[in-house]
C-alpha atoms as a PDB file:
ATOM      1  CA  UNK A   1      -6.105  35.414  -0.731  1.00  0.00           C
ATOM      2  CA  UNK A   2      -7.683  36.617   2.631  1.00  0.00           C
ATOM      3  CA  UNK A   3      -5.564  35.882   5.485  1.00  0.00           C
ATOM      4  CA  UNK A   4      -6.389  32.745   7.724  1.00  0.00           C
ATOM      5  CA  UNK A   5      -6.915  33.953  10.723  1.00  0.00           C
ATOM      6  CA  UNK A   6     -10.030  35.974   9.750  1.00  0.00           C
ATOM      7  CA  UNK A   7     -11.034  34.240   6.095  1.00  0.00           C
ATOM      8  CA  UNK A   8     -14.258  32.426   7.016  1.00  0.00           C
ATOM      9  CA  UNK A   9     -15.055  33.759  10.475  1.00  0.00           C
ATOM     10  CA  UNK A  10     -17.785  35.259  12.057  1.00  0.00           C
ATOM     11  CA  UNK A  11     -18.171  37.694  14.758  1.00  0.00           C
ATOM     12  CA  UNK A  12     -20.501  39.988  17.060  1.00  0.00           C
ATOM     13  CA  UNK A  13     -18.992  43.602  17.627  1.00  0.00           C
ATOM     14  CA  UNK A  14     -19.446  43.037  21.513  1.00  0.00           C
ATOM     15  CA  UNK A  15     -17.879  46.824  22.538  1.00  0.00           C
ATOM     16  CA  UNK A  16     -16.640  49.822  20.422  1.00  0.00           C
ATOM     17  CA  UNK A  17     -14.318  52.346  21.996  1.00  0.00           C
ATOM     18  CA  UNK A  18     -14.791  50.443  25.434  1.00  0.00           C
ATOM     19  CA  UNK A  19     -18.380  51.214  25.406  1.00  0.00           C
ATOM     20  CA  UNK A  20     -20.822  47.477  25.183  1.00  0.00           C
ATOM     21  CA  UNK A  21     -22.983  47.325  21.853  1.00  0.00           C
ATOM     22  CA  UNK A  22     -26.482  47.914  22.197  1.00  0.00           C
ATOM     23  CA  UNK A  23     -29.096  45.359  20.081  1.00  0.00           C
ATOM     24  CA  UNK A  24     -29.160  44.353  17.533  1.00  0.00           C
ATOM     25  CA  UNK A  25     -25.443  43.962  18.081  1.00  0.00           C
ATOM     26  CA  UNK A  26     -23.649  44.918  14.785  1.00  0.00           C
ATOM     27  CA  UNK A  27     -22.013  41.861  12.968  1.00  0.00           C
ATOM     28  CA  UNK A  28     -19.452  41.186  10.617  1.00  0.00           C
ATOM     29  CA  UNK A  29     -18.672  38.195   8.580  1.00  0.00           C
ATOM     30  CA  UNK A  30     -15.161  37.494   6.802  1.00  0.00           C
ATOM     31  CA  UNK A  31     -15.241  35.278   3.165  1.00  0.00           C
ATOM     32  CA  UNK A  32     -12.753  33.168   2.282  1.00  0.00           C
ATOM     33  CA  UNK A  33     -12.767  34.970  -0.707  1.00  0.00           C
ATOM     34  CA  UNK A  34     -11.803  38.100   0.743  1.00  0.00           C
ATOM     35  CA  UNK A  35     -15.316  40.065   0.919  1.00  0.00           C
ATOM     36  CA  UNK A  36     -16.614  40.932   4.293  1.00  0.00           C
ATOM     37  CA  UNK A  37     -20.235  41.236   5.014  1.00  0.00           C
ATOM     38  CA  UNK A  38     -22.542  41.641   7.972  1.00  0.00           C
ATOM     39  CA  UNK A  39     -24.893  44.506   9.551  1.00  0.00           C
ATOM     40  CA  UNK A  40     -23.976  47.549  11.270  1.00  0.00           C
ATOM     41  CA  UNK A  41     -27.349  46.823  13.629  1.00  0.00           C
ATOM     42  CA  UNK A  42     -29.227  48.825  11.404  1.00  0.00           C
ATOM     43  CA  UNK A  43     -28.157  48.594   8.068  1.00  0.00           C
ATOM     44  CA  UNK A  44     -25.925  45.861   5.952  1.00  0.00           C
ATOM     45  CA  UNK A  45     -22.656  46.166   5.004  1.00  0.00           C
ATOM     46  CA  UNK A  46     -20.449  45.231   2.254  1.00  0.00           C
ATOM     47  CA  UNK A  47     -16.893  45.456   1.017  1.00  0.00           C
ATOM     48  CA  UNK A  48     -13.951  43.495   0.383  1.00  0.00           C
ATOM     49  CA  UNK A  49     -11.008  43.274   3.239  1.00  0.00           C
ATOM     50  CA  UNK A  50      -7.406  42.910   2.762  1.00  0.00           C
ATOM     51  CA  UNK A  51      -5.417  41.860   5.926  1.00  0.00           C
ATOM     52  CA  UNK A  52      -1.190  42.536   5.904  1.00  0.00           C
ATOM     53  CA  UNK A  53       1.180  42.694   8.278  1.00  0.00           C
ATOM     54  CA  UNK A  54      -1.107  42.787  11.060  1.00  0.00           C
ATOM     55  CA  UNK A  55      -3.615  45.177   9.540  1.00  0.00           C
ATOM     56  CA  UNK A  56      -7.071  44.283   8.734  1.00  0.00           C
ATOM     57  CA  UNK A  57      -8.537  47.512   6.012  1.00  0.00           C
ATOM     58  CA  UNK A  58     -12.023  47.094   4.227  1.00  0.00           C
ATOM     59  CA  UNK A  59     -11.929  48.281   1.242  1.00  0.00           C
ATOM     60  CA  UNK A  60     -15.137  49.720  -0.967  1.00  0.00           C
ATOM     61  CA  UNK A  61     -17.418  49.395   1.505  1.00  0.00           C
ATOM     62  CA  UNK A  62     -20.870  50.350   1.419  1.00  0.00           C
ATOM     63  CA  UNK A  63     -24.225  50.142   3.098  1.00  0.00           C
ATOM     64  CA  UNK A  64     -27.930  50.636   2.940  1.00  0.00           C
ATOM     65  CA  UNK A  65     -29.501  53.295   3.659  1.00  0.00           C
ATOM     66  CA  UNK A  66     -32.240  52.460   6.383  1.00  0.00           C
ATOM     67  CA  UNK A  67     -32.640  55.078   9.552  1.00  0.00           C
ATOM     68  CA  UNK A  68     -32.919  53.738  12.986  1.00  0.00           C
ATOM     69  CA  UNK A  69     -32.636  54.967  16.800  1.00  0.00           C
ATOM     70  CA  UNK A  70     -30.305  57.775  17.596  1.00  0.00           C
ATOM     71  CA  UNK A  71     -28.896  55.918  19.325  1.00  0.00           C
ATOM     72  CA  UNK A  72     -28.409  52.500  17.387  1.00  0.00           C
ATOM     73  CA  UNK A  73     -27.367  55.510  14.188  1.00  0.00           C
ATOM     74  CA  UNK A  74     -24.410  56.552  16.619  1.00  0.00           C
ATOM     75  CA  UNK A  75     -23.412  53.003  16.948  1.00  0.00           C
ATOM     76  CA  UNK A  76     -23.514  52.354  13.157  1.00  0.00           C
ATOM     77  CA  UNK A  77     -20.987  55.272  12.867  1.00  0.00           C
ATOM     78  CA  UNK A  78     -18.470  54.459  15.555  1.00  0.00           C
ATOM     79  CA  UNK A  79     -18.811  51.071  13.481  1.00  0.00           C
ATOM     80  CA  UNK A  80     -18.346  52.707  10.012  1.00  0.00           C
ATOM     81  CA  UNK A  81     -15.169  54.923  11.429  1.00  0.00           C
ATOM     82  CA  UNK A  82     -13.398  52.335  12.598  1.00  0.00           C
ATOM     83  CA  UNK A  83     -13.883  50.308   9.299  1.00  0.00           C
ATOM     84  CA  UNK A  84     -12.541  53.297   7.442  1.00  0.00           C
ATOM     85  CA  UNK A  85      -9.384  52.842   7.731  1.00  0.00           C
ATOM     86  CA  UNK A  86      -6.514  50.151   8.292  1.00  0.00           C
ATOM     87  CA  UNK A  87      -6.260  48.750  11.545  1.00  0.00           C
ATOM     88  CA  UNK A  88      -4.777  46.471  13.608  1.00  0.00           C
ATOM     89  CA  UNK A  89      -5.906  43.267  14.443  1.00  0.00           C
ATOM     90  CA  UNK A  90      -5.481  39.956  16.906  1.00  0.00           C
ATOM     91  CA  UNK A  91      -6.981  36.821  16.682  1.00  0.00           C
ATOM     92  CA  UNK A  92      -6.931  35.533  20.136  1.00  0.00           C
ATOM     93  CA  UNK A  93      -9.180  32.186  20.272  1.00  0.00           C
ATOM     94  CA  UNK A  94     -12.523  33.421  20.113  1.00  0.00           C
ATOM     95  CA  UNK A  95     -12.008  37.473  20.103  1.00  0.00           C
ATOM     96  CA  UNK A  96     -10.962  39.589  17.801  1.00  0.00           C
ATOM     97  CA  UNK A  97      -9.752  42.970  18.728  1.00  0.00           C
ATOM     98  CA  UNK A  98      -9.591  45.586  16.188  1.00  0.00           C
ATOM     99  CA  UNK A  99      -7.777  48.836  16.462  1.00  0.00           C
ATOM    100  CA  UNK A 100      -6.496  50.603  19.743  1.00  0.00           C
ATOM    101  CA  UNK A 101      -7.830  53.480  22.334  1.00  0.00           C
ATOM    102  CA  UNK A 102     -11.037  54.786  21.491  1.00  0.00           C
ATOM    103  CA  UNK A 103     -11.366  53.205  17.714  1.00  0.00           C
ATOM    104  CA  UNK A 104     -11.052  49.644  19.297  1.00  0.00           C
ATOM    105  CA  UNK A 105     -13.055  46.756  19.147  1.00  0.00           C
ATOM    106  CA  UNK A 106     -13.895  43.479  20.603  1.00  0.00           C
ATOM    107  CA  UNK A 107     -15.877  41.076  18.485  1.00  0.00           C
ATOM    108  CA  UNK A 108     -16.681  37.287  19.833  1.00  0.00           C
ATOM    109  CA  UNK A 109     -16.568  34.633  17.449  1.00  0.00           C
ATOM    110  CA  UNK A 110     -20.135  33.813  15.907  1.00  0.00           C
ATOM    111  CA  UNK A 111     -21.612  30.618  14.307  1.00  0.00           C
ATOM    112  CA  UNK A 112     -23.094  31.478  10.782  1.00  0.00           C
ATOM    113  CA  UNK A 113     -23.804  34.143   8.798  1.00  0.00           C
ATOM    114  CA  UNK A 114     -24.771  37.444   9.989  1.00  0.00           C
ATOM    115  CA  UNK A 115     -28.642  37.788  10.693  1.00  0.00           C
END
């Protein structure tokens, strides 16, 4: 069972290592039934999440395969690293951050599913 505070939420990635997302803003939706799911800005993503003791880690994700812009590429990897491993996480109204010092992220609370 996915842990409340995340389970059926979803969010914009509004900054990654303190620098703002450029568009298409990557996105990432959390299932009640503990997959997550959403786009890196360029290319989907899928995986399952598992959320304990204040960690949030994705687990077997995967993506397509599309190229893009340098830069929106470097975005999708700062992205991708930070998903890679366990992190922490807090819920605070409508942010979530994610991780500390230059892995960290701030994603706003979105209505629906990613685009």
């Amino acid at each position: 069972m996915a842990d409340s505070a995340i389970a059926g939420t979803s969010w914009v990635v509004q900054e990654l290592g303190g620098a703002v997302t450029a568009d298409p803003r990557p996105q990432l939706a959390f299932g009640e039934d503990g997959r997550v799911t959403g786009t890196t800005g360029v290319n989907r993503v899928m995986g399952r999440y598992k959320v304990a003791d204040g960690t949030l880690a994705v687990l077997d994700a995967a993506t397509t395969r599309m190229a893009g812009p340098p830069g929106a590429m470097e975005q999708e990897q700062r992205l991708l690293a930070l998903l890679d491993a366990p992190r922490a996480f807090v819920v605070d109204g409508d942010r979530l951050e994610l991780g500390d010092g230059e892995t960290a992220a701030l994603l706003v609370r979105r209505d629906g599913p990613p685009d």
